[in-house]
C-alpha atoms as a PDB file:
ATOM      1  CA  UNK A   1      -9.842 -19.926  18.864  1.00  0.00           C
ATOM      2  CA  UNK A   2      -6.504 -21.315  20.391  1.00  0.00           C
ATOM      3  CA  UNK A   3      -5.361 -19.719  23.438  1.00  0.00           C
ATOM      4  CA  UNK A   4      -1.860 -18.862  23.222  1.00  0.00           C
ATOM      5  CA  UNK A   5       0.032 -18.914  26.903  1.00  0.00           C
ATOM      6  CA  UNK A   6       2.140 -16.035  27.696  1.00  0.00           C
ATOM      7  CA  UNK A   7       3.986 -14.797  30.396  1.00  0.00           C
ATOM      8  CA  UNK A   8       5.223 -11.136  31.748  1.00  0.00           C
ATOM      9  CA  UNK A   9       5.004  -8.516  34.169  1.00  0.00           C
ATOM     10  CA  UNK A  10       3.156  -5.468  34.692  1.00  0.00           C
ATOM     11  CA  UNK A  11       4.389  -2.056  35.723  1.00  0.00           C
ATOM     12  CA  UNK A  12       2.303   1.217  36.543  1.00  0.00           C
ATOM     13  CA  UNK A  13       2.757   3.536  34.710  1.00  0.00           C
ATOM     14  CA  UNK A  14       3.215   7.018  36.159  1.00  0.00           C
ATOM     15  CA  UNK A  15       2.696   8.412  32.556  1.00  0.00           C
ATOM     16  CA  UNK A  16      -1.248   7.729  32.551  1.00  0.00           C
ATOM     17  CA  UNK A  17      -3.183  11.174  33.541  1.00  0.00           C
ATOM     18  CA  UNK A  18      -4.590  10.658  36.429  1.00  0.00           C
ATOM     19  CA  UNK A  19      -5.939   7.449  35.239  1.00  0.00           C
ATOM     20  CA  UNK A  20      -4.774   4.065  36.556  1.00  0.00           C
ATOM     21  CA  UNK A  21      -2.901   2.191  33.795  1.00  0.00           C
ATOM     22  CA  UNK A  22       0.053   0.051  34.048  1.00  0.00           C
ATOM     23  CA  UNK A  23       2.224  -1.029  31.348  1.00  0.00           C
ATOM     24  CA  UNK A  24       2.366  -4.753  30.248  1.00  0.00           C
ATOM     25  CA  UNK A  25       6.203  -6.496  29.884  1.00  0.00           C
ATOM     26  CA  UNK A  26       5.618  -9.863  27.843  1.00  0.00           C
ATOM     27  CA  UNK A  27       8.976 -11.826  28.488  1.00  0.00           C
ATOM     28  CA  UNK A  28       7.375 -14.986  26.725  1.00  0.00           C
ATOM     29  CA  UNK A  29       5.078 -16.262  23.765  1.00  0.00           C
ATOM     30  CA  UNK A  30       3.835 -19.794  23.205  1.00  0.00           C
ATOM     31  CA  UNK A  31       6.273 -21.239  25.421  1.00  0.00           C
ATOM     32  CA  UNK A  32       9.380 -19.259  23.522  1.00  0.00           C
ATOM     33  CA  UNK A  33      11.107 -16.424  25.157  1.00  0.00           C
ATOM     34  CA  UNK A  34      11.319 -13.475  24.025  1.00  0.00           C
ATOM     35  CA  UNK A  35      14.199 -11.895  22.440  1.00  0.00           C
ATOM     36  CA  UNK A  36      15.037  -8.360  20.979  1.00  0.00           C
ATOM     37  CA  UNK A  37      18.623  -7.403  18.758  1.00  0.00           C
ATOM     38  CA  UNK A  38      20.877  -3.995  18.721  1.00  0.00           C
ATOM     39  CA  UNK A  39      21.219  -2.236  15.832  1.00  0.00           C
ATOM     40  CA  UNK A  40      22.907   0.607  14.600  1.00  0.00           C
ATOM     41  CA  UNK A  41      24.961   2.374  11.670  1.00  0.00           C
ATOM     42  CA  UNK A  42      25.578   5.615   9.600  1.00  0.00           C
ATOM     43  CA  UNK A  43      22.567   6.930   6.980  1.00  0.00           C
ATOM     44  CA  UNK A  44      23.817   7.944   3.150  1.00  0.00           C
ATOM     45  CA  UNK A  45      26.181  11.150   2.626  1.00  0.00           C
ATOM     46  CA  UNK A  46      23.184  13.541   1.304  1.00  0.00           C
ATOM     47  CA  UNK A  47      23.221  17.030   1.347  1.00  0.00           C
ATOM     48  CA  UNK A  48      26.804  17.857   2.397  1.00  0.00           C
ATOM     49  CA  UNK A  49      25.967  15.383   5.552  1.00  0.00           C
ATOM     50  CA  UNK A  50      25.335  12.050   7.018  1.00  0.00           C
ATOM     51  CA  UNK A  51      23.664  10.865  10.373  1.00  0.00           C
ATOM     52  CA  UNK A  52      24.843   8.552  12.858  1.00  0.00           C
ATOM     53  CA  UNK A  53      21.884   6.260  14.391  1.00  0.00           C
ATOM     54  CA  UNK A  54      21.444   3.356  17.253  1.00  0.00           C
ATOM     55  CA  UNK A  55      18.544   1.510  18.912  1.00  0.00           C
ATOM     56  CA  UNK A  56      17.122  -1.452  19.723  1.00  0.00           C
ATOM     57  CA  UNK A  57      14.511  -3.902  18.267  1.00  0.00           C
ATOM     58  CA  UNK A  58      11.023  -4.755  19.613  1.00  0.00           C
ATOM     59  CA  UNK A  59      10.747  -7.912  21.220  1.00  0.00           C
ATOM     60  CA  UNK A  60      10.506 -10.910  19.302  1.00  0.00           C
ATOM     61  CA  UNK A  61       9.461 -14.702  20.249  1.00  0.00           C
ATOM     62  CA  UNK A  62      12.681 -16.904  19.819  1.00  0.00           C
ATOM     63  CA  UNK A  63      12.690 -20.311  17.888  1.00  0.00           C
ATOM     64  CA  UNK A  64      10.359 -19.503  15.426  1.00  0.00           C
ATOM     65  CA  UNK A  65      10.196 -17.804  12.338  1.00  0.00           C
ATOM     66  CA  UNK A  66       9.605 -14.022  12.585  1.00  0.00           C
ATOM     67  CA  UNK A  67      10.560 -10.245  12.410  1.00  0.00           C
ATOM     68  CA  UNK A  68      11.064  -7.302  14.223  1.00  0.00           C
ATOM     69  CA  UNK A  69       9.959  -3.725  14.331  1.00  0.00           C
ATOM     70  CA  UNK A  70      12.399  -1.152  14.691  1.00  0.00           C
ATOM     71  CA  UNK A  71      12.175   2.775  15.617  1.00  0.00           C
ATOM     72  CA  UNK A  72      15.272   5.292  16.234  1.00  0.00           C
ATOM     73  CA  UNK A  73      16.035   9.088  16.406  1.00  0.00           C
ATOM     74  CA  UNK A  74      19.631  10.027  14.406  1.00  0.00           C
ATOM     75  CA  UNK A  75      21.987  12.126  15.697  1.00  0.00           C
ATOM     76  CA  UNK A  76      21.431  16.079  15.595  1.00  0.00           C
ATOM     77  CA  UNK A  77      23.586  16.925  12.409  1.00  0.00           C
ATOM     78  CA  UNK A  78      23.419  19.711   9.861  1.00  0.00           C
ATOM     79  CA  UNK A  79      20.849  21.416  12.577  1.00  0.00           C
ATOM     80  CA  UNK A  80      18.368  18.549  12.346  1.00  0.00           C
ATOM     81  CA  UNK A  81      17.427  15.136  12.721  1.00  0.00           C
ATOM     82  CA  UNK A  82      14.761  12.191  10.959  1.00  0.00           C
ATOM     83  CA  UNK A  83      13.726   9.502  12.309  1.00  0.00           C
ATOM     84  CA  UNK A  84      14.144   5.840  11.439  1.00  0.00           C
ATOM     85  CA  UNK A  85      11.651   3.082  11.646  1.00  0.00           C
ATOM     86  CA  UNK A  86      10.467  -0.112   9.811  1.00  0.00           C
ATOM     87  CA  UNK A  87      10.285  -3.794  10.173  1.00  0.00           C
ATOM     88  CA  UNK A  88      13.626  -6.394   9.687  1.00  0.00           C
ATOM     89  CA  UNK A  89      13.930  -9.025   7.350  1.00  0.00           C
ATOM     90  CA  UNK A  90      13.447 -12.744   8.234  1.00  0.00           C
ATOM     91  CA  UNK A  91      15.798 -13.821  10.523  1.00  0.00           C
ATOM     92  CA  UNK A  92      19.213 -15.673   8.939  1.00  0.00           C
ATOM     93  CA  UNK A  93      20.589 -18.445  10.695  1.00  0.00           C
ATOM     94  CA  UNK A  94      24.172 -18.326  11.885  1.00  0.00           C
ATOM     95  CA  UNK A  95      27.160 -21.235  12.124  1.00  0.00           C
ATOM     96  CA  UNK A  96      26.976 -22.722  15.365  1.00  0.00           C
ATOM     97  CA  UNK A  97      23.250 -21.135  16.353  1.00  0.00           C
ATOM     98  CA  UNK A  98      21.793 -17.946  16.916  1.00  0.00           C
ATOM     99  CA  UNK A  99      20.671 -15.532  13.930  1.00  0.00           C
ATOM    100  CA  UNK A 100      20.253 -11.943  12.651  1.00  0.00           C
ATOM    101  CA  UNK A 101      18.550  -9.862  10.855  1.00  0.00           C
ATOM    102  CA  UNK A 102      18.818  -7.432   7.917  1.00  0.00           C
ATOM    103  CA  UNK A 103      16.961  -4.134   7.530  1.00  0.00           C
ATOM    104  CA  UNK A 104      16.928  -1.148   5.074  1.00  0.00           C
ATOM    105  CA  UNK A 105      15.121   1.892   4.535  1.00  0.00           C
ATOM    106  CA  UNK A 106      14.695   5.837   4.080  1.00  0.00           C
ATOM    107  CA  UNK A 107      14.805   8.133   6.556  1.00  0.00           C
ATOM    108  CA  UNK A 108      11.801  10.775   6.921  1.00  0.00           C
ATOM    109  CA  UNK A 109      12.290  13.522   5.539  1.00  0.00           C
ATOM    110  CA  UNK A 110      13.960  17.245   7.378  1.00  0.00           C
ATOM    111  CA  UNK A 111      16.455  19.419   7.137  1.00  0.00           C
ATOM    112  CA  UNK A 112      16.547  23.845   6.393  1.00  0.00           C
ATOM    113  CA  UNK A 113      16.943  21.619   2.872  1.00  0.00           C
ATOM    114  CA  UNK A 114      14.431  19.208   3.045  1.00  0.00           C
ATOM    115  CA  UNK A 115      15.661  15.818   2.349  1.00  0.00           C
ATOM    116  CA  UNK A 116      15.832  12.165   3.596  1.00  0.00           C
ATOM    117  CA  UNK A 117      18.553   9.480   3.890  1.00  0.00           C
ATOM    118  CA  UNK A 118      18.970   5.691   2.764  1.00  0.00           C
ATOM    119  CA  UNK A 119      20.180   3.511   5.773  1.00  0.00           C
ATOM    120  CA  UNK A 120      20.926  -0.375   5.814  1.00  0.00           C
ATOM    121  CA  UNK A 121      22.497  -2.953   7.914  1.00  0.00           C
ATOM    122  CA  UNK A 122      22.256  -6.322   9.797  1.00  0.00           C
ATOM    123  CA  UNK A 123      21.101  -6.320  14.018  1.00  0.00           C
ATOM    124  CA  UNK A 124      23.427  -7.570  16.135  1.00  0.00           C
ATOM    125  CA  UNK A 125      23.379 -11.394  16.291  1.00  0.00           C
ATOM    126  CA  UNK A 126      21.167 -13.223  19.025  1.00  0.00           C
ATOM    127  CA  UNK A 127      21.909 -16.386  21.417  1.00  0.00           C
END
């Protein structure tokens, strides 16, 4: 088995019952760093309304190929809100470096109605 170096930080983690736990920060992967994207938009008009959403990506190792899980809360409309997760798409190169990724998917399902919402977009471009 290959050993793969990485680097970080860890944190306690005041969060852990009573129990000592700390929380590990990876900041590289194999040599790469590590490297996360914004994203954000506005889900499908359904039922009379539409959410407004915003996050950011997990971390990522930079220079090679790869994706990136995503997780969000919308904003509180119509008396509710879903939540948003999934993984990108590949990355996509960009003129004169850096890349992005795109992403799609349906919301989970709420609402006094109960219904979900299509959302899609690109993350916000990296160095």
């Amino acid at each position: 088995m290959k050993e793969i170096p990485i680097t970080g930080f860890m944190v306690h983690s005041p969060d852990s019952n009573n129990d000592h736990s700390h929380i590990l920060y990876l900041t590289s992967w194999d040599g790469r760093p590590l490297h996360k994207h914004n994203f954000s938009g506005v889900t499908s008009f359904n039922v009379g309304h539409e959410h407004r959403y915003a996050g950011t990506t997990e971390p990522a190792p930079t220079g090679v190929p790869h994706t990136h899980k995503y997780f969000t809360i919308t904003s509180l409309d119509d008396g509710h809100k879903h939540e948003i997760r999934g993984v990108t798409g590949p990355a996509i190169p960009m003129t004169g470096g850096g890349h992005y990724h795109n992403f799609h998917g349906v919301t989970t399902v709420n609402g006094a109605r109960p219904h979900s919402h299509k959302y899609s977009g690109r993350t916000s471009p990296s160095g």
